[in-house]
PDB file of N, CA and C in Angstrom:
ATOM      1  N   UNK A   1     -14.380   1.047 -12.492  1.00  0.00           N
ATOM      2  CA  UNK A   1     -13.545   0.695 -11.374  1.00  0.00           C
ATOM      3  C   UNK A   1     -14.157  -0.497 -10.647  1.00  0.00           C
ATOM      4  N   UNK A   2     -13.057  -2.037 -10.128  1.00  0.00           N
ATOM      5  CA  UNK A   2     -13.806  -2.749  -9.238  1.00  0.00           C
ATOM      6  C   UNK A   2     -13.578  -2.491  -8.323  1.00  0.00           C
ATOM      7  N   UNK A   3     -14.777  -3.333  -7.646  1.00  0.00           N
ATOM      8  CA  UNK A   3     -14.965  -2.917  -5.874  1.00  0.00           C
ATOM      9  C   UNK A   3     -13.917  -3.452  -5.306  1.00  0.00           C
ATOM     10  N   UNK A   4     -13.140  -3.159  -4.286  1.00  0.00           N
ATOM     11  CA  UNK A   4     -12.606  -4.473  -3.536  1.00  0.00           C
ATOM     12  C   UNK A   4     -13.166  -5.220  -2.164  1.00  0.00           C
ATOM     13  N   UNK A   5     -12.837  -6.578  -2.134  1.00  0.00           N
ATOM     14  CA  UNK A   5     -13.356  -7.073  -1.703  1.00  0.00           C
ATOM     15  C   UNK A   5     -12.476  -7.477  -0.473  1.00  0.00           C
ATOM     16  N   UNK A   6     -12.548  -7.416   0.532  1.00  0.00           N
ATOM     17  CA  UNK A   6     -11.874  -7.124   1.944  1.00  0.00           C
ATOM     18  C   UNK A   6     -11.921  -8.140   2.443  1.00  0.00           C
ATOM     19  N   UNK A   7     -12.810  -9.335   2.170  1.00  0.00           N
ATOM     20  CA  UNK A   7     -12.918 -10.494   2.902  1.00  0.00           C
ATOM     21  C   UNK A   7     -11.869 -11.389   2.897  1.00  0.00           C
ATOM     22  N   UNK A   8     -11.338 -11.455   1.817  1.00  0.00           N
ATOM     23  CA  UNK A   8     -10.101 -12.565   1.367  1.00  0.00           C
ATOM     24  C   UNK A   8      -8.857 -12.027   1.347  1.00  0.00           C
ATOM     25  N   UNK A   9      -8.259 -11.957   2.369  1.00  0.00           N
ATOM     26  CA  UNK A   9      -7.104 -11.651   2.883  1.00  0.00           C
ATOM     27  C   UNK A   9      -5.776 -13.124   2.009  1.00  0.00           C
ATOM     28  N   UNK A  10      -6.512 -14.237   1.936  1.00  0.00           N
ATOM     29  CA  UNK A  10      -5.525 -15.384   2.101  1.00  0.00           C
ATOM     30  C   UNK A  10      -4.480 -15.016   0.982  1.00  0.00           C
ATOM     31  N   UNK A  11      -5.540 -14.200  -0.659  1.00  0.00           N
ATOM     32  CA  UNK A  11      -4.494 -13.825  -0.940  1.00  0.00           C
ATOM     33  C   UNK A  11      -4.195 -12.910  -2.012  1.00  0.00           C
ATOM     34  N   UNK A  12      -3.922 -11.897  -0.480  1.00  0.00           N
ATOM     35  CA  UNK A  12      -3.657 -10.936  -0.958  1.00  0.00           C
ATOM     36  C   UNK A  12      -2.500  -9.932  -0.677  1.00  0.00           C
ATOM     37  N   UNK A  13      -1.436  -9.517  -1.821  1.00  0.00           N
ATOM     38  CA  UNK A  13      -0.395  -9.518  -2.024  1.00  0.00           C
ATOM     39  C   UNK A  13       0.553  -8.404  -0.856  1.00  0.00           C
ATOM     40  N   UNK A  14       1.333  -8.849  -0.204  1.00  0.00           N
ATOM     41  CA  UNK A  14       1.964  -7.862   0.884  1.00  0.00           C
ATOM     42  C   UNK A  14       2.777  -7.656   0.010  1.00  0.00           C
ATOM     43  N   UNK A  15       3.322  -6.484   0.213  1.00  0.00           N
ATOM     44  CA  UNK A  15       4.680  -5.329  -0.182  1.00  0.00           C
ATOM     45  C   UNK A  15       4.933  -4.841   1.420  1.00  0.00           C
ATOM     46  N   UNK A  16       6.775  -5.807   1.465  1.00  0.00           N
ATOM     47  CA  UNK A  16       6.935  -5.081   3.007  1.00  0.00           C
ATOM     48  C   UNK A  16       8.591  -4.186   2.864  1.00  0.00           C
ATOM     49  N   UNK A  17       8.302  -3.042   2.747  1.00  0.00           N
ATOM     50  CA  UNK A  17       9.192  -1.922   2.655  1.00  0.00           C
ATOM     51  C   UNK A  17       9.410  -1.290   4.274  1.00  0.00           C
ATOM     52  N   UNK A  18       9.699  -2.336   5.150  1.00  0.00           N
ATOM     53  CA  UNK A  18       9.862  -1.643   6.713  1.00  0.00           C
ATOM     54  C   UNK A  18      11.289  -1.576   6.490  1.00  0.00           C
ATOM     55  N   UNK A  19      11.888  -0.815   6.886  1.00  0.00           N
ATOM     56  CA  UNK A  19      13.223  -0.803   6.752  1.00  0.00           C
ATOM     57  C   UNK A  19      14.152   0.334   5.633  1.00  0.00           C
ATOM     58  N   UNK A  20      13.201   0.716   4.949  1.00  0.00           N
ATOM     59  CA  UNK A  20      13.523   1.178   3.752  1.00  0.00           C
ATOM     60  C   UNK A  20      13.259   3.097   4.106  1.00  0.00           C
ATOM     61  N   UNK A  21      14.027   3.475   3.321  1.00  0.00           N
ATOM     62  CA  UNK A  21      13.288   5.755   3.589  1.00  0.00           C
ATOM     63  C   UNK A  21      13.232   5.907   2.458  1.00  0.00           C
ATOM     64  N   UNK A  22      12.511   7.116   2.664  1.00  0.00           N
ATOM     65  CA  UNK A  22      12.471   7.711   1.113  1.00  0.00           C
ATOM     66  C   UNK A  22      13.340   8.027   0.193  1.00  0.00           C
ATOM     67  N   UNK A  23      12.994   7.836  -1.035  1.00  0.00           N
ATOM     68  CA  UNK A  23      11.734   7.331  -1.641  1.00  0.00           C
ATOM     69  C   UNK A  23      11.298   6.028  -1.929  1.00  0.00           C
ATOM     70  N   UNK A  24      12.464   5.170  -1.615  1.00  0.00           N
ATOM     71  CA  UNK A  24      12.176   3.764  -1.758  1.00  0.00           C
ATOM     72  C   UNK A  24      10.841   2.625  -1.551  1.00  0.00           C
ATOM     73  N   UNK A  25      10.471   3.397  -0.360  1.00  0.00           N
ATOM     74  CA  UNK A  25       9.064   2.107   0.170  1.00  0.00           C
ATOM     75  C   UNK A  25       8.166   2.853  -1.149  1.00  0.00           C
ATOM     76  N   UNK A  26       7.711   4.320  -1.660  1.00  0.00           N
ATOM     77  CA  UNK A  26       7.094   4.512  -3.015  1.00  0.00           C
ATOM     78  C   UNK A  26       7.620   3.262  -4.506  1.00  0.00           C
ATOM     79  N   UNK A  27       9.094   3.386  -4.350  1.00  0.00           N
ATOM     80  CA  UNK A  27       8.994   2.779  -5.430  1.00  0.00           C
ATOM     81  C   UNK A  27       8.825   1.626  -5.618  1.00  0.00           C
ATOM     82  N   UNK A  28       9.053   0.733  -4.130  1.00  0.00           N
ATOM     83  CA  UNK A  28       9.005  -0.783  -4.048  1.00  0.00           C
ATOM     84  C   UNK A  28       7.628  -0.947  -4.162  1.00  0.00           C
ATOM     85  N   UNK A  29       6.841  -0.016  -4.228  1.00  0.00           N
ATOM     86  CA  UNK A  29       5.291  -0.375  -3.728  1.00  0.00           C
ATOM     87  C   UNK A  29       4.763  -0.167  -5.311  1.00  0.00           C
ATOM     88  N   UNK A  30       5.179   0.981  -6.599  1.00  0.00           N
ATOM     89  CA  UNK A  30       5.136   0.928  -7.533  1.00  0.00           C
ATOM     90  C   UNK A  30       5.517  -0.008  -8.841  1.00  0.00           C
ATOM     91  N   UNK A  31       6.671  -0.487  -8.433  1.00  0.00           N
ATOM     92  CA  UNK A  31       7.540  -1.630  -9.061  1.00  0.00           C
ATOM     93  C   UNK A  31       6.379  -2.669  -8.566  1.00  0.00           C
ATOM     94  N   UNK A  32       6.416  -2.987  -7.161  1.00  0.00           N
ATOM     95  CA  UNK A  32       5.516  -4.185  -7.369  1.00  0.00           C
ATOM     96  C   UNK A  32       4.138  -4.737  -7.582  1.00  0.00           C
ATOM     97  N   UNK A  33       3.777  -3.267  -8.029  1.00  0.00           N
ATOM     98  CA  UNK A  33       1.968  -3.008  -8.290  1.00  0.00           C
ATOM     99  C   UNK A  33       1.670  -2.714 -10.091  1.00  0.00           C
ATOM    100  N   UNK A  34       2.558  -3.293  -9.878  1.00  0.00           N
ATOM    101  CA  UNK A  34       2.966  -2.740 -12.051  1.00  0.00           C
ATOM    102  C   UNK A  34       2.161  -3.830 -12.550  1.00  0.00           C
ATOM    103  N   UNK A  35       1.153  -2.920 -13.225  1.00  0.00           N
ATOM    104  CA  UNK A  35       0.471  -4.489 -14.143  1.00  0.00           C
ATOM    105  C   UNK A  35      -0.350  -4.949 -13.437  1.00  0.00           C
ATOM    106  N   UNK A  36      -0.302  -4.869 -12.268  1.00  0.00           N
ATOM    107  CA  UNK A  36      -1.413  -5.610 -11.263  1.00  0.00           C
ATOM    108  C   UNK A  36      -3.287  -5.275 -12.050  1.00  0.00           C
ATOM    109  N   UNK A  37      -3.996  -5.914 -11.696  1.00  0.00           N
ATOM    110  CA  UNK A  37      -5.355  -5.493 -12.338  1.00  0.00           C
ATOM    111  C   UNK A  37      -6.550  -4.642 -11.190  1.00  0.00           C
ATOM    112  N   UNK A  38      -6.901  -3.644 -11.919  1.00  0.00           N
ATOM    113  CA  UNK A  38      -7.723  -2.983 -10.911  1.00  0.00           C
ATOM    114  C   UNK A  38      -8.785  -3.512  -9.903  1.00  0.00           C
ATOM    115  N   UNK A  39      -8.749  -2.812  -9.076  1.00  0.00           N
ATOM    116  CA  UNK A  39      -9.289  -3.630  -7.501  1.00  0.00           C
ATOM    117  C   UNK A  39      -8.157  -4.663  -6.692  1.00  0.00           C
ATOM    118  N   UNK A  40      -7.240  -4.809  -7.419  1.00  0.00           N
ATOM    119  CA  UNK A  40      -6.785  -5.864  -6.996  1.00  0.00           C
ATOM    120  C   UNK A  40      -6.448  -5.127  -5.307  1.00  0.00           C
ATOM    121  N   UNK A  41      -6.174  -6.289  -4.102  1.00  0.00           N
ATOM    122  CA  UNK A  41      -5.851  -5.289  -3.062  1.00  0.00           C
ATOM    123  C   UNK A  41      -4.540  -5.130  -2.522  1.00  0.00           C
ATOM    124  N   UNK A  42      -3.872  -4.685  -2.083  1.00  0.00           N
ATOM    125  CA  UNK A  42      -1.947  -4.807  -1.775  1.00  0.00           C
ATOM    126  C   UNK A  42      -2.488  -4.778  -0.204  1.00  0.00           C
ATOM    127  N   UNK A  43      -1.284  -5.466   0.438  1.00  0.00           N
ATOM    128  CA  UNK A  43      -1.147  -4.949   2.254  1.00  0.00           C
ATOM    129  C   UNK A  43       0.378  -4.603   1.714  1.00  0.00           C
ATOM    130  N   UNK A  44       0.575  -3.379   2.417  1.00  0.00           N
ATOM    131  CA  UNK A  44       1.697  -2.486   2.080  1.00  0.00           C
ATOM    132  C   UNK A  44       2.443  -2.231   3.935  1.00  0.00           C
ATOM    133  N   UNK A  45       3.403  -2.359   3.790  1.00  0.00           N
ATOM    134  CA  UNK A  45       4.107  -2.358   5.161  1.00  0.00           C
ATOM    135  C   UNK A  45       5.231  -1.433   5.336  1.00  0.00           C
ATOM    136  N   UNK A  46       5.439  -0.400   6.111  1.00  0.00           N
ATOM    137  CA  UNK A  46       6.356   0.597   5.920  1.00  0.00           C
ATOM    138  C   UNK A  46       6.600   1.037   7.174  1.00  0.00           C
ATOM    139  N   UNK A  47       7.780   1.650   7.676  1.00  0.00           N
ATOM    140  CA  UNK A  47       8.047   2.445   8.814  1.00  0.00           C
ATOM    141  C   UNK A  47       8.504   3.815   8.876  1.00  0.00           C
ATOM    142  N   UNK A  48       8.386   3.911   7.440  1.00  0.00           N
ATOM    143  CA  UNK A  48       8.832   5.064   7.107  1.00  0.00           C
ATOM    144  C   UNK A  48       8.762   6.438   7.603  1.00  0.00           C
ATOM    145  N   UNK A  49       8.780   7.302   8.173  1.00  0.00           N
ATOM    146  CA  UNK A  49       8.252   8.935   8.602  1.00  0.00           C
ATOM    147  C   UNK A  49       7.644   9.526   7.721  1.00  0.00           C
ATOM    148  N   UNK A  50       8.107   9.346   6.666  1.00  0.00           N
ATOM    149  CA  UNK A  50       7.521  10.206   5.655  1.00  0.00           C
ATOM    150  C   UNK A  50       6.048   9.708   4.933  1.00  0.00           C
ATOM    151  N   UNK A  51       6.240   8.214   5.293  1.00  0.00           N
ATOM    152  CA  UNK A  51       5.158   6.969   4.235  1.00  0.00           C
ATOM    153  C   UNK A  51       4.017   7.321   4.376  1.00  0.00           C
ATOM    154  N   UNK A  52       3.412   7.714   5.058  1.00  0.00           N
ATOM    155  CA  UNK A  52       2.107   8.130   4.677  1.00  0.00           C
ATOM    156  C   UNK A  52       1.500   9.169   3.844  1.00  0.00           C
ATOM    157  N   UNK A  53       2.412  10.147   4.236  1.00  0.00           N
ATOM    158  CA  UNK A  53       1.941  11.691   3.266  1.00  0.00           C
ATOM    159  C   UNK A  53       2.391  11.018   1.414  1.00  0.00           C
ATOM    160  N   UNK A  54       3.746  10.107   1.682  1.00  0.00           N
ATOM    161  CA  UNK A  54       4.222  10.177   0.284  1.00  0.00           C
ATOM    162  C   UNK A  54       3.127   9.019  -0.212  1.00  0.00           C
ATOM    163  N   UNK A  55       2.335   7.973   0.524  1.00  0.00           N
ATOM    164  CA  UNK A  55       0.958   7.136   0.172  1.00  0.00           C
ATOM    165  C   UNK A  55       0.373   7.468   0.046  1.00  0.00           C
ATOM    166  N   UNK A  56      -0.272   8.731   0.433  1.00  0.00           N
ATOM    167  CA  UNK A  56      -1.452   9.503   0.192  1.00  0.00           C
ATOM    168  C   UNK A  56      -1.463  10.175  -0.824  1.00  0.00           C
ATOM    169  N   UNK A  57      -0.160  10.648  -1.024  1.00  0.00           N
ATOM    170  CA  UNK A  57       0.325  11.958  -2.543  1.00  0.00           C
ATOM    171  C   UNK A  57      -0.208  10.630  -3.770  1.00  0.00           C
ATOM    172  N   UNK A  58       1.033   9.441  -3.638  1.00  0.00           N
ATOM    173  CA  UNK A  58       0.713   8.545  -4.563  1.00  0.00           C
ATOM    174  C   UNK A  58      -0.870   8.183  -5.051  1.00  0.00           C
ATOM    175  N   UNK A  59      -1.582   7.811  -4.187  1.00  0.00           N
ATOM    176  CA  UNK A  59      -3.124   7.482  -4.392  1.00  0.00           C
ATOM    177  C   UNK A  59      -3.620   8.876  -4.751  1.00  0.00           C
ATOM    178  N   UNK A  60      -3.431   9.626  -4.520  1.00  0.00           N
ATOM    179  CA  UNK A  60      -4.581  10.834  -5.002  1.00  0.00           C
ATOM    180  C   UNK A  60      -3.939  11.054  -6.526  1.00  0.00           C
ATOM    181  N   UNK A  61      -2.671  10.648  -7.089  1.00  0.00           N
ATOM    182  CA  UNK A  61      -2.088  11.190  -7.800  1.00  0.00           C
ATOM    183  C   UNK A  61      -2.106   9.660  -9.078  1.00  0.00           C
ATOM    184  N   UNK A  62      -2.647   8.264  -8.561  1.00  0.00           N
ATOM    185  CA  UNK A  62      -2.956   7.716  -9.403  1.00  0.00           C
ATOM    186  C   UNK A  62      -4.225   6.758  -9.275  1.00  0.00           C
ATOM    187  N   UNK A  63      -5.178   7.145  -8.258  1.00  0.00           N
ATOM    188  CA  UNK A  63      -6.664   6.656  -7.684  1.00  0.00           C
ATOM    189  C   UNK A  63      -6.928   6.031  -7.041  1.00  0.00           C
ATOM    190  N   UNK A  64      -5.577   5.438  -6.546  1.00  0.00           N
ATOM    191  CA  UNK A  64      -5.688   4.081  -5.872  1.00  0.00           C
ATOM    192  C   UNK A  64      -6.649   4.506  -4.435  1.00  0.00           C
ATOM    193  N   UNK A  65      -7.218   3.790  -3.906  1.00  0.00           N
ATOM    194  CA  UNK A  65      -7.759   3.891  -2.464  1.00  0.00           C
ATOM    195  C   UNK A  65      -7.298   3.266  -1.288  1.00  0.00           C
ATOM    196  N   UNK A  66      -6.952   4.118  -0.534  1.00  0.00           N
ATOM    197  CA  UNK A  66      -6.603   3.315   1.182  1.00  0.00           C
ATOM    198  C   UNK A  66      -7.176   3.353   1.800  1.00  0.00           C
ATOM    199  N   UNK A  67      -7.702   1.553   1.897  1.00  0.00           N
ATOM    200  CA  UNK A  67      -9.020   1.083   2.578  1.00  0.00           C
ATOM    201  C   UNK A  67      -8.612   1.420   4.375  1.00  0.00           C
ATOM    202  N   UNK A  68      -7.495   0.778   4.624  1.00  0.00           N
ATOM    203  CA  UNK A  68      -7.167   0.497   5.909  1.00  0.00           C
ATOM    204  C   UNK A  68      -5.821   0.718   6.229  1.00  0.00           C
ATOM    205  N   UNK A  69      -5.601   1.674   7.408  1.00  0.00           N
ATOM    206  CA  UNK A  69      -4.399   1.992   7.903  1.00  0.00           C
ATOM    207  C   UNK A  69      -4.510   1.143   9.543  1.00  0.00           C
ATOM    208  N   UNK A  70      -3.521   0.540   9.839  1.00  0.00           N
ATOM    209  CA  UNK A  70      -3.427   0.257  11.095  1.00  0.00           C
ATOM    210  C   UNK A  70      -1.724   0.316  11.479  1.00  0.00           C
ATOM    211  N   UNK A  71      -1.979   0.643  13.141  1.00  0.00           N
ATOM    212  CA  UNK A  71      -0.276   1.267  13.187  1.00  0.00           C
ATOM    213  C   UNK A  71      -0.049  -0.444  13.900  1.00  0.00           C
ATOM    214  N   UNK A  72       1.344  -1.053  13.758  1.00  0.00           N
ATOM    215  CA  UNK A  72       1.628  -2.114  14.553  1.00  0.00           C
ATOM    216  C   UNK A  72       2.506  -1.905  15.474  1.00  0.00           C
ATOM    217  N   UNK A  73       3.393  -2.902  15.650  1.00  0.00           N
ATOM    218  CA  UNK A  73       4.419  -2.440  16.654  1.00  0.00           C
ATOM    219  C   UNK A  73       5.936  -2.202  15.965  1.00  0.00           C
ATOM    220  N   UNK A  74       6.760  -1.706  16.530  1.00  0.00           N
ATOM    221  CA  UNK A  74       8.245  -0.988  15.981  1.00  0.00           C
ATOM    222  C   UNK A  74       7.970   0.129  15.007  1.00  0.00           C
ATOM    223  N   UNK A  75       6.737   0.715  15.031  1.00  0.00           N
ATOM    224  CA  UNK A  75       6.808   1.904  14.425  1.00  0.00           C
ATOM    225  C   UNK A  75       5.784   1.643  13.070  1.00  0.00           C
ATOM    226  N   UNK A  76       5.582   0.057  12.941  1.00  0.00           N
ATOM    227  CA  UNK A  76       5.233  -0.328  11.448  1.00  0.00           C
ATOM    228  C   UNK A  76       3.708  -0.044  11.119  1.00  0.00           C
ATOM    229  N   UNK A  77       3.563   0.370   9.837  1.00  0.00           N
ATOM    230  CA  UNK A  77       2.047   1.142   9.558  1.00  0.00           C
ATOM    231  C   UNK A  77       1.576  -0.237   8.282  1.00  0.00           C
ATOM    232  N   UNK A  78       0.762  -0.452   8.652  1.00  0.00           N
ATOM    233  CA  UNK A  78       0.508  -1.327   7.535  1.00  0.00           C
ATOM    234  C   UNK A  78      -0.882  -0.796   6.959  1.00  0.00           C
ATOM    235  N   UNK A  79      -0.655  -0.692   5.381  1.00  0.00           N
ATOM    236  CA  UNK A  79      -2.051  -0.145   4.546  1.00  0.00           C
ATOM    237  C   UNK A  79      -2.530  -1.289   3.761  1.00  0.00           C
ATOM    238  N   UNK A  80      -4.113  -0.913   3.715  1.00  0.00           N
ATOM    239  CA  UNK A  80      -4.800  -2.233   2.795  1.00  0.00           C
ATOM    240  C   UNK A  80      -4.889  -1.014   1.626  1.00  0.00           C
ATOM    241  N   UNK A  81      -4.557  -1.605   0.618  1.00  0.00           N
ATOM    242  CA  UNK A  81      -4.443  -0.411  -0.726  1.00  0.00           C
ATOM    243  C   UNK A  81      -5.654  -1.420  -2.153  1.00  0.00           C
ATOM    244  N   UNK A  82      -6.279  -0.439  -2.133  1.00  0.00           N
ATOM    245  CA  UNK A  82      -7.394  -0.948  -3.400  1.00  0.00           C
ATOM    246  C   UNK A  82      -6.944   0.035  -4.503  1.00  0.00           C
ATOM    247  N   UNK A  83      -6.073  -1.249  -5.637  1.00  0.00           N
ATOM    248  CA  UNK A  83      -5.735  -0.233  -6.485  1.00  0.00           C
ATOM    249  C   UNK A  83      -6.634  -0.258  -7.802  1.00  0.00           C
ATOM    250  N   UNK A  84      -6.286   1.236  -8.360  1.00  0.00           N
ATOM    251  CA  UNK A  84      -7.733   1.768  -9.521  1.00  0.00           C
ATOM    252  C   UNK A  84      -7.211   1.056 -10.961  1.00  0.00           C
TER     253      UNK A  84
END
C-alpha cells in the first residue's frame, strides 16, 4: 500500500456529489475512482445525510482510508480519501 501524501493538494482530484442522495454520491465517488492508482488522494464533497455512514461502509469494505473530514457551510462535508 502507498502512503499518501497530504501536502499537494494542487492536484488532487475533487468528486463533488453535493446535491445528490442516496445512493448516488457512493456511486459518483466509485465511477470516478475506477482505475485510479493506489494512494492516489480524492477530496470528495457531499451533503448527503446518509454520506458518511455509506463512506465509511465503502472504505472499510474496500480499504480505502479517510484521512480528513471537515464539515463546511450548507451542510457540505468534504473528505480527503486515500485510496488502497
Amino acid at each position: 500500500m502507498r502512503a499518501c501524501d497530504l501536502t499537494d493538494q494542487s492536484t488532487t482530484p475533487q468528486i463533488d456529489a453535493v446535491g445528490l442522495r442516496c445512493p448516488l454520491p457512493i456511486l459518483r465517488f466509485k465511477k470516478r475512482t475506477q482505475g485510479l492508482p493506489s494512494g492516489t488522494q480524492i477530496e470528495f464533497m457531499t451533503d448527503d445525510p446518509s454520506g458518511r455512514r455509506d463512506l465509511q461502509t465503502l472504505c472499510k469494505l474496500t480499504g480505502h482510508r479517510i484521512e480528513r473530514i471537515r464539515e463546511e457551510d450548507a451542510g457540505v462535508i468534504r473528505y480527503r480519501i486515500c485510496l488502497a
